[in-house]
Protein backbone atom coordinates (compact mmCIF):
# COMPACT_ATOMS: atom_id res chain seq x y z
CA UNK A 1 0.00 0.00 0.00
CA UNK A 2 1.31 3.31 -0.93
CA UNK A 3 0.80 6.11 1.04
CA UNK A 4 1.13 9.64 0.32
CA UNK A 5 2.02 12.51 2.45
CA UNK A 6 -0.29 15.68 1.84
CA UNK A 7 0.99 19.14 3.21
CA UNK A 8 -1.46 22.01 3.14
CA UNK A 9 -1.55 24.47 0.12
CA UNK A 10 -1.64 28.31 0.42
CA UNK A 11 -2.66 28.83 -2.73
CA UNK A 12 -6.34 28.56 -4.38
CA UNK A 13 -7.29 25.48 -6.44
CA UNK A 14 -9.05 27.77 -9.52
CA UNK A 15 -10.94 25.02 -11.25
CA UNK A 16 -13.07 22.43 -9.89
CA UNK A 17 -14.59 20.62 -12.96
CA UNK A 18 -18.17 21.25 -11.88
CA UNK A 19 -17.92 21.35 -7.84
CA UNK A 20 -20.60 22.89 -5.36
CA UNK A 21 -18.79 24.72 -3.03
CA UNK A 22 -15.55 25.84 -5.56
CA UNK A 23 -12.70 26.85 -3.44
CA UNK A 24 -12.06 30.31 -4.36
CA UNK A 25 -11.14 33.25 -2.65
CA UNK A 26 -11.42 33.24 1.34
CA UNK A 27 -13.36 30.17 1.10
CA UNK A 28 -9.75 28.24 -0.21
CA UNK A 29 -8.72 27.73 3.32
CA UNK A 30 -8.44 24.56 4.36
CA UNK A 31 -7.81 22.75 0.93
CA UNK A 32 -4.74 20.79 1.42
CA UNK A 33 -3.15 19.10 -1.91
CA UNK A 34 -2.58 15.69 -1.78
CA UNK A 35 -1.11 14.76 -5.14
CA UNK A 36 -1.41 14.94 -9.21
CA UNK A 37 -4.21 13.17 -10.74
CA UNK A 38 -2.12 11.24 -12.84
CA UNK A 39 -0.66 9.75 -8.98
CA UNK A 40 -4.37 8.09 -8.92
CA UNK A 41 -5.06 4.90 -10.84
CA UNK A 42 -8.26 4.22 -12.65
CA UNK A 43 -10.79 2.29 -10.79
CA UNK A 44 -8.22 1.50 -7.57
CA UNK A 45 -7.36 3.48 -4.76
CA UNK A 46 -4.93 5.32 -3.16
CA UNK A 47 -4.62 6.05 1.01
CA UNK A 48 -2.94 9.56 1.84
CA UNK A 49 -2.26 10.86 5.63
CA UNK A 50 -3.87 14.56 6.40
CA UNK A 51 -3.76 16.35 9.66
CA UNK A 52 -2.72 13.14 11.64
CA UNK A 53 -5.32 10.59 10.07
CA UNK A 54 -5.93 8.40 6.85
CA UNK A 55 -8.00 8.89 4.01
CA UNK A 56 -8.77 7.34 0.75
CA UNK A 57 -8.46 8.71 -2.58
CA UNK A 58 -10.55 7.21 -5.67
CA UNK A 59 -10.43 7.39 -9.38
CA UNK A 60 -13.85 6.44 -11.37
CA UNK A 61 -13.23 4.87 -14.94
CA UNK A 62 -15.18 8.32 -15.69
CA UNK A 63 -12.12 10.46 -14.40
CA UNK A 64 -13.78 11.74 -11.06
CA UNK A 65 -12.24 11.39 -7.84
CA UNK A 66 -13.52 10.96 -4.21
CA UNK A 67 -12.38 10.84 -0.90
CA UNK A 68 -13.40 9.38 2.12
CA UNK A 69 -11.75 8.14 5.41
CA UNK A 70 -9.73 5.28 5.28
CA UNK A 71 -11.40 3.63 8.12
CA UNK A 72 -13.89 0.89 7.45
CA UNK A 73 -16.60 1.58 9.98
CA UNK A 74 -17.80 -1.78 10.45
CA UNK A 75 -14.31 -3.55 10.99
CA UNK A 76 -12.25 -0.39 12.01
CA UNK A 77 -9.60 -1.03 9.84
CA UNK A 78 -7.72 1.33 7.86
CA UNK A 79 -8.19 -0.39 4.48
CA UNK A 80 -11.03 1.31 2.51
CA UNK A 81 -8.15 2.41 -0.18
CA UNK A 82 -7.83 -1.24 -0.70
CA UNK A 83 -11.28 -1.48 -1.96
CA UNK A 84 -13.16 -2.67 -5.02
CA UNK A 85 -14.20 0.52 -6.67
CA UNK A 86 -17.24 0.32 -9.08
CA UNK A 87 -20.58 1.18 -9.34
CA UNK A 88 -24.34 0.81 -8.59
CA UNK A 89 -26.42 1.64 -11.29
CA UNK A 90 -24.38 4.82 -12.07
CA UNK A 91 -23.99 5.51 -8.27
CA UNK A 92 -19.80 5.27 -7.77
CA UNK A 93 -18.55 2.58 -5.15
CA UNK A 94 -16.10 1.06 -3.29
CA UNK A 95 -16.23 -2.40 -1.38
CA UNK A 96 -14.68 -2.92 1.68
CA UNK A 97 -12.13 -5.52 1.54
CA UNK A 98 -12.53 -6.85 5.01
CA UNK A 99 -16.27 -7.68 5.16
CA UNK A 100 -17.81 -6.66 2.27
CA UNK A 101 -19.60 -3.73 2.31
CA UNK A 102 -20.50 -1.25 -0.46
CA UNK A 103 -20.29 2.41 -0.14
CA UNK A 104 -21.66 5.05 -2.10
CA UNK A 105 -18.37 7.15 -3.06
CA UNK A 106 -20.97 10.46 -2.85
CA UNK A 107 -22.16 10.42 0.24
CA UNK A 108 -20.39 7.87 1.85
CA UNK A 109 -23.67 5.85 3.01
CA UNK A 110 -24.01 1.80 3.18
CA UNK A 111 -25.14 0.34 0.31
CA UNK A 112 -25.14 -3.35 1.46
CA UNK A 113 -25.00 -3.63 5.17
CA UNK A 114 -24.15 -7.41 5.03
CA UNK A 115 -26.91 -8.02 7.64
CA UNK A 116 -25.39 -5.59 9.87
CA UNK A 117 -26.48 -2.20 11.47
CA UNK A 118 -26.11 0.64 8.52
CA UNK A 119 -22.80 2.60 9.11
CA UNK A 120 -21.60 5.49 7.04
CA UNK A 121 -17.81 6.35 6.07
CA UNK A 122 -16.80 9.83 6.12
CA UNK A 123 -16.65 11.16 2.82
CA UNK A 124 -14.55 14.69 1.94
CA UNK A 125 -15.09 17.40 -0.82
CA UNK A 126 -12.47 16.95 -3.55
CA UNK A 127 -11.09 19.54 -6.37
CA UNK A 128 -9.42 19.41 -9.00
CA UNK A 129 -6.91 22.21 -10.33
CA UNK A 130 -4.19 21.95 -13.23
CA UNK A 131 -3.82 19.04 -12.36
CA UNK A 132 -3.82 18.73 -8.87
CA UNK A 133 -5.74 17.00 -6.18
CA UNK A 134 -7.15 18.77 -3.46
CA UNK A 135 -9.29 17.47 -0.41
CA UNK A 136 -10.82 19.78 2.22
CA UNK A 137 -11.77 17.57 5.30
CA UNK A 138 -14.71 17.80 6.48
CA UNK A 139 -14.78 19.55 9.99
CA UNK A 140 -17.17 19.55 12.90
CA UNK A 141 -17.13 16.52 15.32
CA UNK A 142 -13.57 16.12 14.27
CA UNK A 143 -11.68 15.31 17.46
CA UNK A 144 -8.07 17.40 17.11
CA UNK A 145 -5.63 15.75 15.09
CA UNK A 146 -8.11 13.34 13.74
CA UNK A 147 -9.36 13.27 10.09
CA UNK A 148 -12.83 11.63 10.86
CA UNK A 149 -15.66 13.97 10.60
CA UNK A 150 -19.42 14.40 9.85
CA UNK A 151 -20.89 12.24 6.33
CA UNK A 152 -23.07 14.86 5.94
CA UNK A 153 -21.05 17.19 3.87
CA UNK A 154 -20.01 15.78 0.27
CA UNK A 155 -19.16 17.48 -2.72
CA UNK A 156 -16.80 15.38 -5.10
CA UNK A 157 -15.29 17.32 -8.36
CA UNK A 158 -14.36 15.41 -11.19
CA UNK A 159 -10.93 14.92 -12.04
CA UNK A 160 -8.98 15.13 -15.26
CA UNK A 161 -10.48 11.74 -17.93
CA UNK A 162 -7.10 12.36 -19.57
């Protein structure tokens, strides 16, 4: 497993491909880049260490990219990158590789609970800006140091389909 080191950005990402929320002027704080988009492989993912936690980074065959937490809710393992990414009837997904799970790469709820309680994984606006990923996490109930936050807010950008 590869994991990348993100450092925050002072600059602006200028171009989102189509994201709610575009991080432009004062509302650019807080995006930290995390790596090219070319770093990110089609259809896999990729785990990346922000602010003293894990997340995961995914490509869709269709160029976007999402980000959630690495942690699998159900197992609490930090292995969500290792995923099957796919889809649901043109929802985005990944698969948790320990037991099973689907998640919806948008909003990070539980597709497939596997008989178990529904859980939801974290999910984190992503942008996308000459060619560089950016992921803002999500803040609220974030304990400090911590990169788990509230599902609620989800705003994925599409990436370069190069």
């Amino acid at each position: 497993m590869t994991l990348m080191q993100a450092t925050p950005d002072a600059g602006n990402p200028a171009m989102t491909s189509g994201s709610a929320g575009a991080p432009d002027g004062p509302a650019a704080q807080g995006w930290i880049r995390v790596c090219r988009v070319d770093d990110l492989l089609v259809e896999r993912g990729a785990a990346a260490l922000l602010g003293g936690g894990q997340i995961a980074l995914f490509r869709t065959f269709d160029g976007r990219i999402f980000a959630t937490d690495q942690i699998d809710p159900f197992s609490g393992a930090a292995v969500l990158s290792r995923g099957i990414v796919g889809d649901r009837g043109g929802v985005p997904t990944v698969a948790s590789p320990m037991y099973k799970q689907v998640f919806d790469l948008r909003t990070g709820a539980c597709l497939d609970t596997q008989g178990k309680e529904s859980l939801t994984v974290t999910v984190h606006p992503v942008a996308v800006a000459d060619g560089d990923v950016f992921v803002k996490l999500v803040t609220g109930s974030v304990p400090a140091g911590s990169a788990h936050a509230d599902p609620a807010h989800a705003a994925p950008a599409e990436g370069d389909a190069r």
